[in-house]
N, C-alpha and C. Protein backbone atom coordinates (compact mmCIF):
# COMPACT_ATOMS: atom_id res chain seq x y z
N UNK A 1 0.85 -1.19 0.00
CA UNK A 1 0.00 0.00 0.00
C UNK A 1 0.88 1.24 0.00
N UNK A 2 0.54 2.28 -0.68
CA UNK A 2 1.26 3.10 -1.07
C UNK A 2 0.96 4.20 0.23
N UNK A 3 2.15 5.28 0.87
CA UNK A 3 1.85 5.93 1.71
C UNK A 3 2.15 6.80 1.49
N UNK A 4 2.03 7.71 0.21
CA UNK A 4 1.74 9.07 -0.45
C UNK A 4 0.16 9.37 0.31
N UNK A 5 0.06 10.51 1.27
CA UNK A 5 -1.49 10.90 1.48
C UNK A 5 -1.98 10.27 2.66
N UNK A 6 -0.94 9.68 3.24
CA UNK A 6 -1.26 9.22 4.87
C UNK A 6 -1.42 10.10 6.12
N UNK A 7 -2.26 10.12 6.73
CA UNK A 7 -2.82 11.37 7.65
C UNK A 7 -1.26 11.69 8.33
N UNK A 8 -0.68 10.88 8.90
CA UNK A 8 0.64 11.49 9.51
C UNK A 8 2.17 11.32 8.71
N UNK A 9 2.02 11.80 7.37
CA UNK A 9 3.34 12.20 6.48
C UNK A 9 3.56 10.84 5.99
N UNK A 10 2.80 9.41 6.10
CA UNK A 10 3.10 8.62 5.16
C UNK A 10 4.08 7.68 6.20
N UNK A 11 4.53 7.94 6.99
CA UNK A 11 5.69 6.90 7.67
C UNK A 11 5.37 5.65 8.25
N UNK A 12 3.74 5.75 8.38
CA UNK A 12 3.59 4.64 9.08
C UNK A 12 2.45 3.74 8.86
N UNK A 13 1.75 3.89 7.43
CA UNK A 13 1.21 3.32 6.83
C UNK A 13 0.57 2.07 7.01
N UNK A 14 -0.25 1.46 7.60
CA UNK A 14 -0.59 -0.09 8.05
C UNK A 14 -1.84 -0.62 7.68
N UNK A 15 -2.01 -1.54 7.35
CA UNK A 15 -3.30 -2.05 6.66
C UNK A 15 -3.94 -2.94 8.59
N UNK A 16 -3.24 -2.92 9.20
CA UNK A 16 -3.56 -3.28 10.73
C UNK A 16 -3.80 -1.85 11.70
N UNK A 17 -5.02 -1.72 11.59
CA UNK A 17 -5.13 -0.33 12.34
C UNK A 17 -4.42 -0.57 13.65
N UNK A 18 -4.71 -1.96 14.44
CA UNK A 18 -4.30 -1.69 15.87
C UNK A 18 -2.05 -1.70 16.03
N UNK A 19 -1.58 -2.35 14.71
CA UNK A 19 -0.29 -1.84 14.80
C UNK A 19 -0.14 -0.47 14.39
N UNK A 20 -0.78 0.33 13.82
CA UNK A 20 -0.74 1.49 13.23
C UNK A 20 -0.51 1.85 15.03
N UNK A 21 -1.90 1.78 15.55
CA UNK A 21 -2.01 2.22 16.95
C UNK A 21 -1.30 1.86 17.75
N UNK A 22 -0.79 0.85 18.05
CA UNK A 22 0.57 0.84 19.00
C UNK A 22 2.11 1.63 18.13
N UNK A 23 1.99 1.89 17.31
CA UNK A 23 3.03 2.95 17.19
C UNK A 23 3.44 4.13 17.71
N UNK A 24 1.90 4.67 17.48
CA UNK A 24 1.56 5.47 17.57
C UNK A 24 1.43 5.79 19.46
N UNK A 25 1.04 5.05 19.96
CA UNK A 25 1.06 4.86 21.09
C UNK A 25 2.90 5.11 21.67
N UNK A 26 3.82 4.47 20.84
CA UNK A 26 4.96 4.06 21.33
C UNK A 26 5.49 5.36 21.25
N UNK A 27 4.85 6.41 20.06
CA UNK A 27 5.80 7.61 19.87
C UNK A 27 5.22 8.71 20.79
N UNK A 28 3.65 8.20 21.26
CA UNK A 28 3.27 9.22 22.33
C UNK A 28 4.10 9.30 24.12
N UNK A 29 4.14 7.73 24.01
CA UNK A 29 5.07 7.25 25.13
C UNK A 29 6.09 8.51 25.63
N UNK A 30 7.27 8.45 24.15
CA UNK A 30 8.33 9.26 24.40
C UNK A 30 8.12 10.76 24.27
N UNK A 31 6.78 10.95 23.94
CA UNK A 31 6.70 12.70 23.67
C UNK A 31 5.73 13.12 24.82
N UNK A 32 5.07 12.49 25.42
CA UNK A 32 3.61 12.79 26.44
C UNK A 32 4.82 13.15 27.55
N UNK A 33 4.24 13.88 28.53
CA UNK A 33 4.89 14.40 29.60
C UNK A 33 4.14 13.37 30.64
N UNK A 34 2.87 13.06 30.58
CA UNK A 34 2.23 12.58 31.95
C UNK A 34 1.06 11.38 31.03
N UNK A 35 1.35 10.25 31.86
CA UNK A 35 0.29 9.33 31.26
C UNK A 35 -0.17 9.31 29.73
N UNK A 36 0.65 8.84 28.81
CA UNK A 36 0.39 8.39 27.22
C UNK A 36 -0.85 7.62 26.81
N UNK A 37 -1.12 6.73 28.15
CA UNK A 37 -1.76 5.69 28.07
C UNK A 37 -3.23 5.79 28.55
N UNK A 38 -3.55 7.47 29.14
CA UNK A 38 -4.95 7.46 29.00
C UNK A 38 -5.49 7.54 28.02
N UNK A 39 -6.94 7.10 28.62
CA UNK A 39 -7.82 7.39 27.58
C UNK A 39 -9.20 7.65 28.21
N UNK A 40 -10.50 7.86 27.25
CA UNK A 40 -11.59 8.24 27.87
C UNK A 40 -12.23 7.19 27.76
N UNK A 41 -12.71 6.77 28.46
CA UNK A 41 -13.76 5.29 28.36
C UNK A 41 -15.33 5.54 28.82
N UNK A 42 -16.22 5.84 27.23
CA UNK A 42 -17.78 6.12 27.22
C UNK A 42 -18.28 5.18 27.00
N UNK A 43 -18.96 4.93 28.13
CA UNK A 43 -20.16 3.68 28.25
C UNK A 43 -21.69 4.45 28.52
N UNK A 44 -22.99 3.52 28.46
CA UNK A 44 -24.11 4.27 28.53
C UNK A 44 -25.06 3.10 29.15
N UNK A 45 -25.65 3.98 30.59
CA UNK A 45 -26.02 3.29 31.57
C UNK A 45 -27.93 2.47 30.60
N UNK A 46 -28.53 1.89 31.65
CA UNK A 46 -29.86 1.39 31.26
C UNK A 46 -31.16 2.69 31.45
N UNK A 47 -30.76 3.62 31.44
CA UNK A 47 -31.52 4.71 31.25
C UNK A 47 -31.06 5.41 29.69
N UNK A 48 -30.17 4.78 29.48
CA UNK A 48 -29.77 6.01 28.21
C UNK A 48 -28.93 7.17 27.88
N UNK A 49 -28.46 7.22 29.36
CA UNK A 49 -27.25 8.53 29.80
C UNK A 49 -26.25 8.28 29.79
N UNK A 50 -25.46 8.96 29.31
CA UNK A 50 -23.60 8.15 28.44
C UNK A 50 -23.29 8.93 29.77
N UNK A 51 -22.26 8.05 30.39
CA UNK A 51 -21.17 8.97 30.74
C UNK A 51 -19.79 8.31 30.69
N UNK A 52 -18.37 9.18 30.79
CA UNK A 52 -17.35 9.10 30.43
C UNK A 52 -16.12 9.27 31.64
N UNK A 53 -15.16 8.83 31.35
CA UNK A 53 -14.33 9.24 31.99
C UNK A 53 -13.09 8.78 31.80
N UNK A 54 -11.86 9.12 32.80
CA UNK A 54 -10.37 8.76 32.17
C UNK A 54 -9.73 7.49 32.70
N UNK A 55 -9.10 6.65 32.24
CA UNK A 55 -8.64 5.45 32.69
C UNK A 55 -7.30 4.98 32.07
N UNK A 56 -7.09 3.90 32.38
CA UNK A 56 -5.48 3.80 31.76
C UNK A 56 -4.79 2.41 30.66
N UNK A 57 -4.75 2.73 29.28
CA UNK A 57 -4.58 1.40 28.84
C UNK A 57 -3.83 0.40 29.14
N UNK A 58 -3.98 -0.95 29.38
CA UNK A 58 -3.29 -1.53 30.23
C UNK A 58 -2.46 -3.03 28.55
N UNK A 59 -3.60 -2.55 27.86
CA UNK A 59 -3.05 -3.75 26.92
C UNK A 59 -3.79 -3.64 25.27
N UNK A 60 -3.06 -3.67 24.42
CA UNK A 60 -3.87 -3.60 23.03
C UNK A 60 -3.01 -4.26 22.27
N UNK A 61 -3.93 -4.88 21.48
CA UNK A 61 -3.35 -5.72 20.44
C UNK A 61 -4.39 -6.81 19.86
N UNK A 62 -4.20 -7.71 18.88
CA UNK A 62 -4.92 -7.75 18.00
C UNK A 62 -6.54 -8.44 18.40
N UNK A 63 -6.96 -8.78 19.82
CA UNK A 63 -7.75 -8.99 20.22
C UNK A 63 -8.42 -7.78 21.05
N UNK A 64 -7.86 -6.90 21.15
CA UNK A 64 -8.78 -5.59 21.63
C UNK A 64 -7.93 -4.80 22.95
N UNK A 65 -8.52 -3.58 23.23
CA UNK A 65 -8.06 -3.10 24.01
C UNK A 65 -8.69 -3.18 25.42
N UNK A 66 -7.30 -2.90 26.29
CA UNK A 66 -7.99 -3.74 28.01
C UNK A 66 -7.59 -2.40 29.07
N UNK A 67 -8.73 -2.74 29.94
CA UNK A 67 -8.59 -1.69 30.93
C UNK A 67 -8.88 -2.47 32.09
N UNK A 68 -8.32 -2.06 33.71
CA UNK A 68 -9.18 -2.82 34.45
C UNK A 68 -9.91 -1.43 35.31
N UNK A 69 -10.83 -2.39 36.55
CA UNK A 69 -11.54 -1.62 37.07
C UNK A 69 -12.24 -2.69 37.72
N UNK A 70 -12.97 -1.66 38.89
CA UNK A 70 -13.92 -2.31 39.55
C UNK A 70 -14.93 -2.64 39.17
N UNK A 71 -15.56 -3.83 39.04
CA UNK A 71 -16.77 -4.44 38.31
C UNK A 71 -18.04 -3.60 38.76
N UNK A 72 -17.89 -3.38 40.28
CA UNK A 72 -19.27 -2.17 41.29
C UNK A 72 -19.29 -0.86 40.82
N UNK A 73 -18.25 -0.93 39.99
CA UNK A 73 -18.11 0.85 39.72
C UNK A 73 -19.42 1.24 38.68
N UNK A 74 -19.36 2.43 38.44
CA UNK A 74 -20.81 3.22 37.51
C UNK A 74 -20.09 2.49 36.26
N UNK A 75 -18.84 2.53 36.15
CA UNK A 75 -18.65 1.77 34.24
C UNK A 75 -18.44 0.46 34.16
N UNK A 76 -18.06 -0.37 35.14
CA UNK A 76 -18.36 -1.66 35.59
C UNK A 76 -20.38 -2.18 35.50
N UNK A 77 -21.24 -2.09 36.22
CA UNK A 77 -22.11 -1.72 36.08
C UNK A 77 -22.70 -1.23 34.78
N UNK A 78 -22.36 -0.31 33.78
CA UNK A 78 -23.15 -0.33 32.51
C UNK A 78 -22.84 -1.42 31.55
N UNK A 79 -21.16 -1.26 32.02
CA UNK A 79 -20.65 -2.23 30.92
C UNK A 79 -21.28 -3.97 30.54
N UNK A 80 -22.10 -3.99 32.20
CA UNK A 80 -22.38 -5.24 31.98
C UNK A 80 -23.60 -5.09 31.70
N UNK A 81 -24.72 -4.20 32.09
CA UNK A 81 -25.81 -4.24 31.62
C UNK A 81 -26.00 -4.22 29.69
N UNK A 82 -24.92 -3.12 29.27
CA UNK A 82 -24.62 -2.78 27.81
C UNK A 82 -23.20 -2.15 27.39
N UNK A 83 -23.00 -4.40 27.05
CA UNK A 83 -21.43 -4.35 26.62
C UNK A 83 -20.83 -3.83 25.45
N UNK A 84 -20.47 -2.14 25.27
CA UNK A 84 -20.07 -1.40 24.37
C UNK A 84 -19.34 -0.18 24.91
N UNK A 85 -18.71 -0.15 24.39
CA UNK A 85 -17.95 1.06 24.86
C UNK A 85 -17.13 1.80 23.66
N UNK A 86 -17.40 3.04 23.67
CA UNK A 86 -15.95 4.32 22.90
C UNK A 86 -15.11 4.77 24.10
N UNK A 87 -13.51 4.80 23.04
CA UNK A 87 -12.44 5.35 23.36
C UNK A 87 -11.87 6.24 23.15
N UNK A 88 -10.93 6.85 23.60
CA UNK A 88 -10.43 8.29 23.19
C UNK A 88 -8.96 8.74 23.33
N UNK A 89 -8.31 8.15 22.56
CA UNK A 89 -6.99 8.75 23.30
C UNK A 89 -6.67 10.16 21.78
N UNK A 90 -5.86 10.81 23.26
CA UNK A 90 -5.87 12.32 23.02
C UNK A 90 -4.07 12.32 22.86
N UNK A 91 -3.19 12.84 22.17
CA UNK A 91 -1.86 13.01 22.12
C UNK A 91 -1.47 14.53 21.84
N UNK A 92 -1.80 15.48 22.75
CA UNK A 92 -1.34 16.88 22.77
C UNK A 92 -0.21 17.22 21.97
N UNK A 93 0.92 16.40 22.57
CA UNK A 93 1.95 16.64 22.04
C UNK A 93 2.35 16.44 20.74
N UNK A 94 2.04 15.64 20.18
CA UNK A 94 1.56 14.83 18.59
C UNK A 94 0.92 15.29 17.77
N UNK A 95 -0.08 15.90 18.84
CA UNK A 95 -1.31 16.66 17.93
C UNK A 95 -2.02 15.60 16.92
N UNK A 96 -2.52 14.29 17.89
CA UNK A 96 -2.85 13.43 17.57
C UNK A 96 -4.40 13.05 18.31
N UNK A 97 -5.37 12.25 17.65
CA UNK A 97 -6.27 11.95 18.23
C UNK A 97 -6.38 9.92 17.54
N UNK A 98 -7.03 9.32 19.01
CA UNK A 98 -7.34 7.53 18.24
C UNK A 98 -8.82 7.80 18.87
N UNK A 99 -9.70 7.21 17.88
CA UNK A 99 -11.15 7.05 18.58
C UNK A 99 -11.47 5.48 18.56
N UNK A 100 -11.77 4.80 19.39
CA UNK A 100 -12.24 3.26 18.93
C UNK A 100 -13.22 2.95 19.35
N UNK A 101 -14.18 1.76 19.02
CA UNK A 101 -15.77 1.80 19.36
C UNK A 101 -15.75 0.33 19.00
N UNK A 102 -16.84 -0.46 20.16
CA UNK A 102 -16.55 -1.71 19.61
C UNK A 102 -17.34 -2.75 21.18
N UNK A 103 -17.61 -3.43 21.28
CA UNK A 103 -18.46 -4.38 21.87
C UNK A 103 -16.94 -4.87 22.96
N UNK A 104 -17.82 -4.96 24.42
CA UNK A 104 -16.79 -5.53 25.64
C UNK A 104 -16.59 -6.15 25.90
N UNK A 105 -15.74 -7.20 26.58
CA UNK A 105 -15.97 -8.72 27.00
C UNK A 105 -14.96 -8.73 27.93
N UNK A 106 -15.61 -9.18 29.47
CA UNK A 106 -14.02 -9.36 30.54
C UNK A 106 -13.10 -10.18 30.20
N UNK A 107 -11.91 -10.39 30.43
CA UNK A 107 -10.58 -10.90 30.18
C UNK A 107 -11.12 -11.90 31.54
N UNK A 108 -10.46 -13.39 31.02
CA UNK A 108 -10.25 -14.43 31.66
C UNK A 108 -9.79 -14.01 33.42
N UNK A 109 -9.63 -15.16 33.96
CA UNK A 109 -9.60 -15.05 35.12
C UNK A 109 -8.18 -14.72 35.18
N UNK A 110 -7.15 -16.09 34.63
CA UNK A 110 -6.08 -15.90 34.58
C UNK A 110 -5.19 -14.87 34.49
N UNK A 111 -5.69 -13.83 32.94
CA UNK A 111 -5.29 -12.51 32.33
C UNK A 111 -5.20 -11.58 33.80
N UNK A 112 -6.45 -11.62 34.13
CA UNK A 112 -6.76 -10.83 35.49
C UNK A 112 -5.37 -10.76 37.01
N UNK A 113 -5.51 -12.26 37.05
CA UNK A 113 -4.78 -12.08 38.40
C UNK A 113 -3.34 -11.82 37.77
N UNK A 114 -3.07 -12.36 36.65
CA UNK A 114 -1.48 -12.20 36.37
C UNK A 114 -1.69 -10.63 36.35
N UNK A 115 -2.34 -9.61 35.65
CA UNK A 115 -2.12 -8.26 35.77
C UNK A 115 -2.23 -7.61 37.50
N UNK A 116 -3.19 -8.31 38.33
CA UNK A 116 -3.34 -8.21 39.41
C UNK A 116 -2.02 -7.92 40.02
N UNK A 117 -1.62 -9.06 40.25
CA UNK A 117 -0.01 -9.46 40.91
C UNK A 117 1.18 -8.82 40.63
N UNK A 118 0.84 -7.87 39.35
CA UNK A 118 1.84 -6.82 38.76
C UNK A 118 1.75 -5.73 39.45
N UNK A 119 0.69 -5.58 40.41
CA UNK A 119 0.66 -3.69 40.69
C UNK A 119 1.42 -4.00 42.08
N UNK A 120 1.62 -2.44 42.18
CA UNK A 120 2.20 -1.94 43.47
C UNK A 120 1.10 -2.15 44.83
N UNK A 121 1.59 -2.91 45.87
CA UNK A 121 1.37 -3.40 46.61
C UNK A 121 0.41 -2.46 47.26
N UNK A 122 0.56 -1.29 47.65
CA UNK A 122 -0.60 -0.28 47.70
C UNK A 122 -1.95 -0.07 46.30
N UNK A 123 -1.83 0.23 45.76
CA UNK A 123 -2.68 -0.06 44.90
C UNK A 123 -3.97 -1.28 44.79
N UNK A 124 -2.89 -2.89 44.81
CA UNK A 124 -3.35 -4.03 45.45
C UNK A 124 -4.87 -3.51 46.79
N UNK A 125 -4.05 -3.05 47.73
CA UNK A 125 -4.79 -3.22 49.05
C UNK A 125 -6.08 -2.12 48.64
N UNK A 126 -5.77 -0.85 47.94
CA UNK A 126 -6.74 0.30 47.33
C UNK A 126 -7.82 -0.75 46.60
N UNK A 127 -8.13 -1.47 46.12
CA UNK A 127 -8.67 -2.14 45.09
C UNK A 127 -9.90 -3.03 46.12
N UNK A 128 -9.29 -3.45 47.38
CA UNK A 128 -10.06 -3.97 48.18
C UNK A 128 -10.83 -2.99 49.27
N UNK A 129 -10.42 -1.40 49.57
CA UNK A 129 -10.79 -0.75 50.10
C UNK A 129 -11.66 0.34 49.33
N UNK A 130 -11.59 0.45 48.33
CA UNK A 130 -12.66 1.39 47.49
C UNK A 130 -13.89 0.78 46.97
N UNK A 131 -15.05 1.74 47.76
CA UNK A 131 -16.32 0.91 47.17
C UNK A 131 -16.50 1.79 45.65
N UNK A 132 -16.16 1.78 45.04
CA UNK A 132 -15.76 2.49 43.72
C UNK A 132 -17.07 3.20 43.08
N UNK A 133 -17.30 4.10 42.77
CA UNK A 133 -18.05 5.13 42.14
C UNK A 133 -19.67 5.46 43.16
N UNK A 134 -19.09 4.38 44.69
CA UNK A 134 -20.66 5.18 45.59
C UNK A 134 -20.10 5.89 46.56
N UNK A 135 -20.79 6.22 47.88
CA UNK A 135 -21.19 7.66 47.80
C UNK A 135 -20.29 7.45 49.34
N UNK A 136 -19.29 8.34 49.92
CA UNK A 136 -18.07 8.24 50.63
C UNK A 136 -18.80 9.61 51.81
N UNK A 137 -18.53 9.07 53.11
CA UNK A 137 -18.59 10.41 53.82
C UNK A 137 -17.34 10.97 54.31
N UNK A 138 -16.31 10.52 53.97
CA UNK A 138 -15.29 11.76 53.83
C UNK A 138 -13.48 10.92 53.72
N UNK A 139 -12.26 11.37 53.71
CA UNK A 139 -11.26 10.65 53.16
C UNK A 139 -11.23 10.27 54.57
N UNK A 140 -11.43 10.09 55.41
CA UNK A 140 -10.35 9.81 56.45
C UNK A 140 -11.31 8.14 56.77
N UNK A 141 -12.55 8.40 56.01
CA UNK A 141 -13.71 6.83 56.12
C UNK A 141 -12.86 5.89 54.90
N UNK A 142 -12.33 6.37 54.10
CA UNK A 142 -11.65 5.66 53.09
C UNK A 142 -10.01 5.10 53.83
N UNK A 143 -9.38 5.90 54.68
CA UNK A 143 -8.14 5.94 54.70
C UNK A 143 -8.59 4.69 55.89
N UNK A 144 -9.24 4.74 56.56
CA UNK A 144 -9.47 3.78 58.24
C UNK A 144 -9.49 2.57 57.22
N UNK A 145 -10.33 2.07 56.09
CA UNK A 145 -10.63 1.01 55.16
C UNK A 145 -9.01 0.83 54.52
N UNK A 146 -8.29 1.57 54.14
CA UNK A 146 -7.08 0.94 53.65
C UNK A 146 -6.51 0.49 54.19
N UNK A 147 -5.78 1.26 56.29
CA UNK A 147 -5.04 0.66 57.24
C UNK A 147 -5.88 -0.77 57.20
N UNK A 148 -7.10 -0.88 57.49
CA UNK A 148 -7.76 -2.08 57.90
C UNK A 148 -7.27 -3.48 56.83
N UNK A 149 -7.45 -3.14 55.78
CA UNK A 149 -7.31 -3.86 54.27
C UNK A 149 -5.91 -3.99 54.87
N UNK A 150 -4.84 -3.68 54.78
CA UNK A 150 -3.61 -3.42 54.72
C UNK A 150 -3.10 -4.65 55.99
N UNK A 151 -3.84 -4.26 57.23
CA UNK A 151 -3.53 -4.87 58.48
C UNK A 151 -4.17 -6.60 58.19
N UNK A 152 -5.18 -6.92 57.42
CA UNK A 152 -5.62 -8.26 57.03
C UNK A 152 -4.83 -8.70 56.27
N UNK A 153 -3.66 -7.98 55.63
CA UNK A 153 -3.18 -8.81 54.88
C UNK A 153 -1.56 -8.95 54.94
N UNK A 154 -1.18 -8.22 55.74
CA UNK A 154 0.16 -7.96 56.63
C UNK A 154 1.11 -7.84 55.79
N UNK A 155 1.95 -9.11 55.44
CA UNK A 155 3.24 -8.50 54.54
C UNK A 155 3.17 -10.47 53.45
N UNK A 156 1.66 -10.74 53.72
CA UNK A 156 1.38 -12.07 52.77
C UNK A 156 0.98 -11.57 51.32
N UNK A 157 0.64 -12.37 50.62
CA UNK A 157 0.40 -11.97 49.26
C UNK A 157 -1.23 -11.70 48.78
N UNK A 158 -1.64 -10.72 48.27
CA UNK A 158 -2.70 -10.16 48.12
C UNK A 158 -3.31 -10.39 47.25
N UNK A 159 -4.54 -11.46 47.52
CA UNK A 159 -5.57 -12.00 45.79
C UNK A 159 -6.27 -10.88 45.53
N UNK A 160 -6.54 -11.23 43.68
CA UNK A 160 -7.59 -9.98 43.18
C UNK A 160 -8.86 -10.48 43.64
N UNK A 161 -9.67 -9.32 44.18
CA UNK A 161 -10.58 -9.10 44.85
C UNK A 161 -11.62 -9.87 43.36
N UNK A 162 -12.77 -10.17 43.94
CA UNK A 162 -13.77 -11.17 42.81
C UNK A 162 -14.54 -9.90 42.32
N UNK A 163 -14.35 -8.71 42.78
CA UNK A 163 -15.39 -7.71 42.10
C UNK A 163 -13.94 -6.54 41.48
N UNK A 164 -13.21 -6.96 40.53
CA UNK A 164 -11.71 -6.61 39.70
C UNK A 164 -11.58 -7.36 39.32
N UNK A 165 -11.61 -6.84 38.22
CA UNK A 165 -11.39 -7.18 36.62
C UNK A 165 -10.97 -6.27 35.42
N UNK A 166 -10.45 -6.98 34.11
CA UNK A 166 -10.31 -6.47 32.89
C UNK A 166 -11.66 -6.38 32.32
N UNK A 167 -11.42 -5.64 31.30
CA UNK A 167 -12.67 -5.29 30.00
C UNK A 167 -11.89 -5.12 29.09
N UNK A 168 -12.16 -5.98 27.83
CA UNK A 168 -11.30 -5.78 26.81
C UNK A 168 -12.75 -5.04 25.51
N UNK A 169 -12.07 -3.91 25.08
CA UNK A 169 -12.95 -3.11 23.95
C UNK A 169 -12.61 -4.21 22.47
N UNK A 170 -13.48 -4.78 21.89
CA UNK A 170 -12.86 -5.45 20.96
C UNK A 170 -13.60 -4.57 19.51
N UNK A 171 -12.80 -3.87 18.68
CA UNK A 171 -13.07 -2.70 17.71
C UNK A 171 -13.83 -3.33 17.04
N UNK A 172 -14.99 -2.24 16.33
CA UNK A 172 -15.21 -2.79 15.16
C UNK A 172 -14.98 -1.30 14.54
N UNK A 173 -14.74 -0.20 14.71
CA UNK A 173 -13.67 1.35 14.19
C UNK A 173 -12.60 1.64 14.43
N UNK A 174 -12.07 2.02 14.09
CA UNK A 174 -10.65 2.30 15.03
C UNK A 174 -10.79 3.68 13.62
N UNK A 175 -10.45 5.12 14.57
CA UNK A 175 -9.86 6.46 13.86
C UNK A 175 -8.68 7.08 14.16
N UNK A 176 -8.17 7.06 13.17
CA UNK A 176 -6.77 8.07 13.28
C UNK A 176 -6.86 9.69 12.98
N UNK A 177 -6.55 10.23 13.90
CA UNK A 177 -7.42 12.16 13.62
C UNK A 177 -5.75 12.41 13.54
N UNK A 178 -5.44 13.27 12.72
CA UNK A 178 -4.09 14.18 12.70
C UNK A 178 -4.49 15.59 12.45
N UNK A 179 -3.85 16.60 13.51
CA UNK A 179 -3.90 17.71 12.84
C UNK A 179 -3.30 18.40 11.89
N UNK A 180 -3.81 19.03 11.18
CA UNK A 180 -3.65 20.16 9.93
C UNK A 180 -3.60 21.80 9.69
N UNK A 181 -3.46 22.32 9.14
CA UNK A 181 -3.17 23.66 9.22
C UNK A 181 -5.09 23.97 8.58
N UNK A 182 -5.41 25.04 9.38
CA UNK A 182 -6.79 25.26 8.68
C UNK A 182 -8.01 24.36 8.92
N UNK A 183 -7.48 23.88 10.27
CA UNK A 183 -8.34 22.72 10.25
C UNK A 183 -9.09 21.64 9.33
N UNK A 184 -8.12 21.74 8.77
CA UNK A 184 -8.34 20.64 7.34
C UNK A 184 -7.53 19.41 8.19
N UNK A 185 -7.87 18.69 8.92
CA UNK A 185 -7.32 17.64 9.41
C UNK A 185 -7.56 16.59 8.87
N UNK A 186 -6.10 15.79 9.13
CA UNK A 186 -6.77 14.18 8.33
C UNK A 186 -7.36 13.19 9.18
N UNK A 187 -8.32 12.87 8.83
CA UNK A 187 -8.98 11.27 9.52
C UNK A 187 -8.96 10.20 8.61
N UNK A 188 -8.61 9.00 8.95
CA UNK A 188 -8.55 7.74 8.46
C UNK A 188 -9.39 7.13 9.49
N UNK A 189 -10.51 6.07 8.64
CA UNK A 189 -11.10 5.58 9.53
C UNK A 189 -11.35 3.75 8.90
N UNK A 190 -11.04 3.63 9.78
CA UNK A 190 -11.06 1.57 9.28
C UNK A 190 -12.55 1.15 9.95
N UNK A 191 -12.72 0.03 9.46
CA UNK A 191 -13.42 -0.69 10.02
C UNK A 191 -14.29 -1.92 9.71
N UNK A 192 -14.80 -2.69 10.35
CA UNK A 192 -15.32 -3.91 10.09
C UNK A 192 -16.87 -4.85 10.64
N UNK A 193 -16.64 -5.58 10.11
CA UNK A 193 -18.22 -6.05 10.07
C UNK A 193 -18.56 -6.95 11.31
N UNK A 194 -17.53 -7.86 11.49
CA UNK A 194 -16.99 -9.12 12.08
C UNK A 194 -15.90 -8.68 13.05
N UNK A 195 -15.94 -9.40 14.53
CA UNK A 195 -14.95 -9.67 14.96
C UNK A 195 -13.90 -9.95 14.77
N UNK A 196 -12.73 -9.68 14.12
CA UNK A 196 -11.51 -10.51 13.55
C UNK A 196 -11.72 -10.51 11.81
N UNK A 197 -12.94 -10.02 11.89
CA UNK A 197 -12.52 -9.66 9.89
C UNK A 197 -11.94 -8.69 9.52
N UNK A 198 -11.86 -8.79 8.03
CA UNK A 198 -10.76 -7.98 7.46
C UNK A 198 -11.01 -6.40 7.99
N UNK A 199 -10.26 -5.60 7.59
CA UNK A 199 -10.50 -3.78 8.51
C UNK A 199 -10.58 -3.32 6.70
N UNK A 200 -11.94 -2.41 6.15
CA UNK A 200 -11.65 -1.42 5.47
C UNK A 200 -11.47 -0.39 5.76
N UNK A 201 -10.63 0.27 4.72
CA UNK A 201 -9.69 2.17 5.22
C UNK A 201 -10.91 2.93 4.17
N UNK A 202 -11.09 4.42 5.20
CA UNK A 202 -11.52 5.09 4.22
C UNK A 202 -11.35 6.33 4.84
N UNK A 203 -11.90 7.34 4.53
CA UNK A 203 -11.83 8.88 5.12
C UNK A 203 -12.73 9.76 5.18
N UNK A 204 -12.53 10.79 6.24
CA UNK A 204 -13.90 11.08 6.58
C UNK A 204 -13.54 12.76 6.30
N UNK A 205 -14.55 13.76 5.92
CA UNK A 205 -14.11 15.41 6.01
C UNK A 205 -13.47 15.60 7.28
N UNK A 206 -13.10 16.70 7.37
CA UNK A 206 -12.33 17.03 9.30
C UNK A 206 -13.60 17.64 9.46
């Protein structure tokens, strides 16, 4: 495929949107000052009301992109009532935008605890002390729940809690936004019919 007319100067050309996107990812890495790896994760509850917010990619590649979180939380909770979700990563520095959209599915048990067992040991114990997205009467009711969490589990090894887990976004869009002078920006937008079928490229006005 020829990469004369590629939204970002042609260099990186891919008929695999999600390697396009981990490139792209890899070059935000070294240019982002703070967290490369957020993104916005819009889900929409059983009333009909989207809401959004920021989270952190933990894994992408050719089976979809993964985030974890508390299953009790408000996006835990929609996600399972209505498994779909849009993404958003934003690259300031790049002057880059990825949008992806695409049906959810939790990551295995296994996937789970092995990412589990990777975090920082505080974090770990946070995961068992946050009732995640309800309603708190003040930090110091949160902080008594971490010593407590913390003191149950002393200096032994800490299982993932049964309400933590992954969500993997599995695409059926994936957009590449680049900016332009004049706001004539380029978008490339792929996409597909099927889980795992082929990706068509096409383009959209800015």
């Amino acid at each position: 495929m020829s990469s004369e007319g590629s939204p970002d100067g042609g260099a990186d050309r891919a008929a695999d949107p999600v390697a396009r996107f981990r490139r792209w990812l890899a070059e935000a890495v070294a240019s982002e000052v703070n967290d490369p790896e957020a993104m916005t994760v819009a889900t929409v509850g059983r009333d009909g009301m989207p809401s959004a917010r920021m989270v952190l990619l933990k894994g992408a590649d050719a089976a979809g992109f993964v985030f974890y979180t508390n299953t009790e939380s408000r996006k835990g909770i929609e996600l399972d009532a209505n498994p779909r979700a849009a993404l958003v990563f934003h690259w300031k520095s790049l002057r880059r935008q990825v949008r992806v959209e695409g049906r959810v599915e939790r990551v295995d048990d296994a996937e789970a605890d092995a990412y589990f067992a990777s975090r920082a040991r505080g974090s770990q114990i946070g995961a068992w002390a946050s009732d995640q997205s309800r309603p708190l009467d003040g930090r110091f009711a949160l902080e008594k729940r971490v010593a407590r969490e913390a003191a149950r589990f002393g200096l032994g090894r800490i299982p993932r809690p049964p309400h933590w887990t992954g969500y993997r976004v599995v695409p059926r869009s994936i957009e590449f936004w680049t900016d332009k002078p004049f706001r004539l920006h380029e978008r490339v937008l792929y996409t597909r019919e099927t889980d795992g079928g082929p990706w068509r490229e096409g383009r959209l006005f800015p």
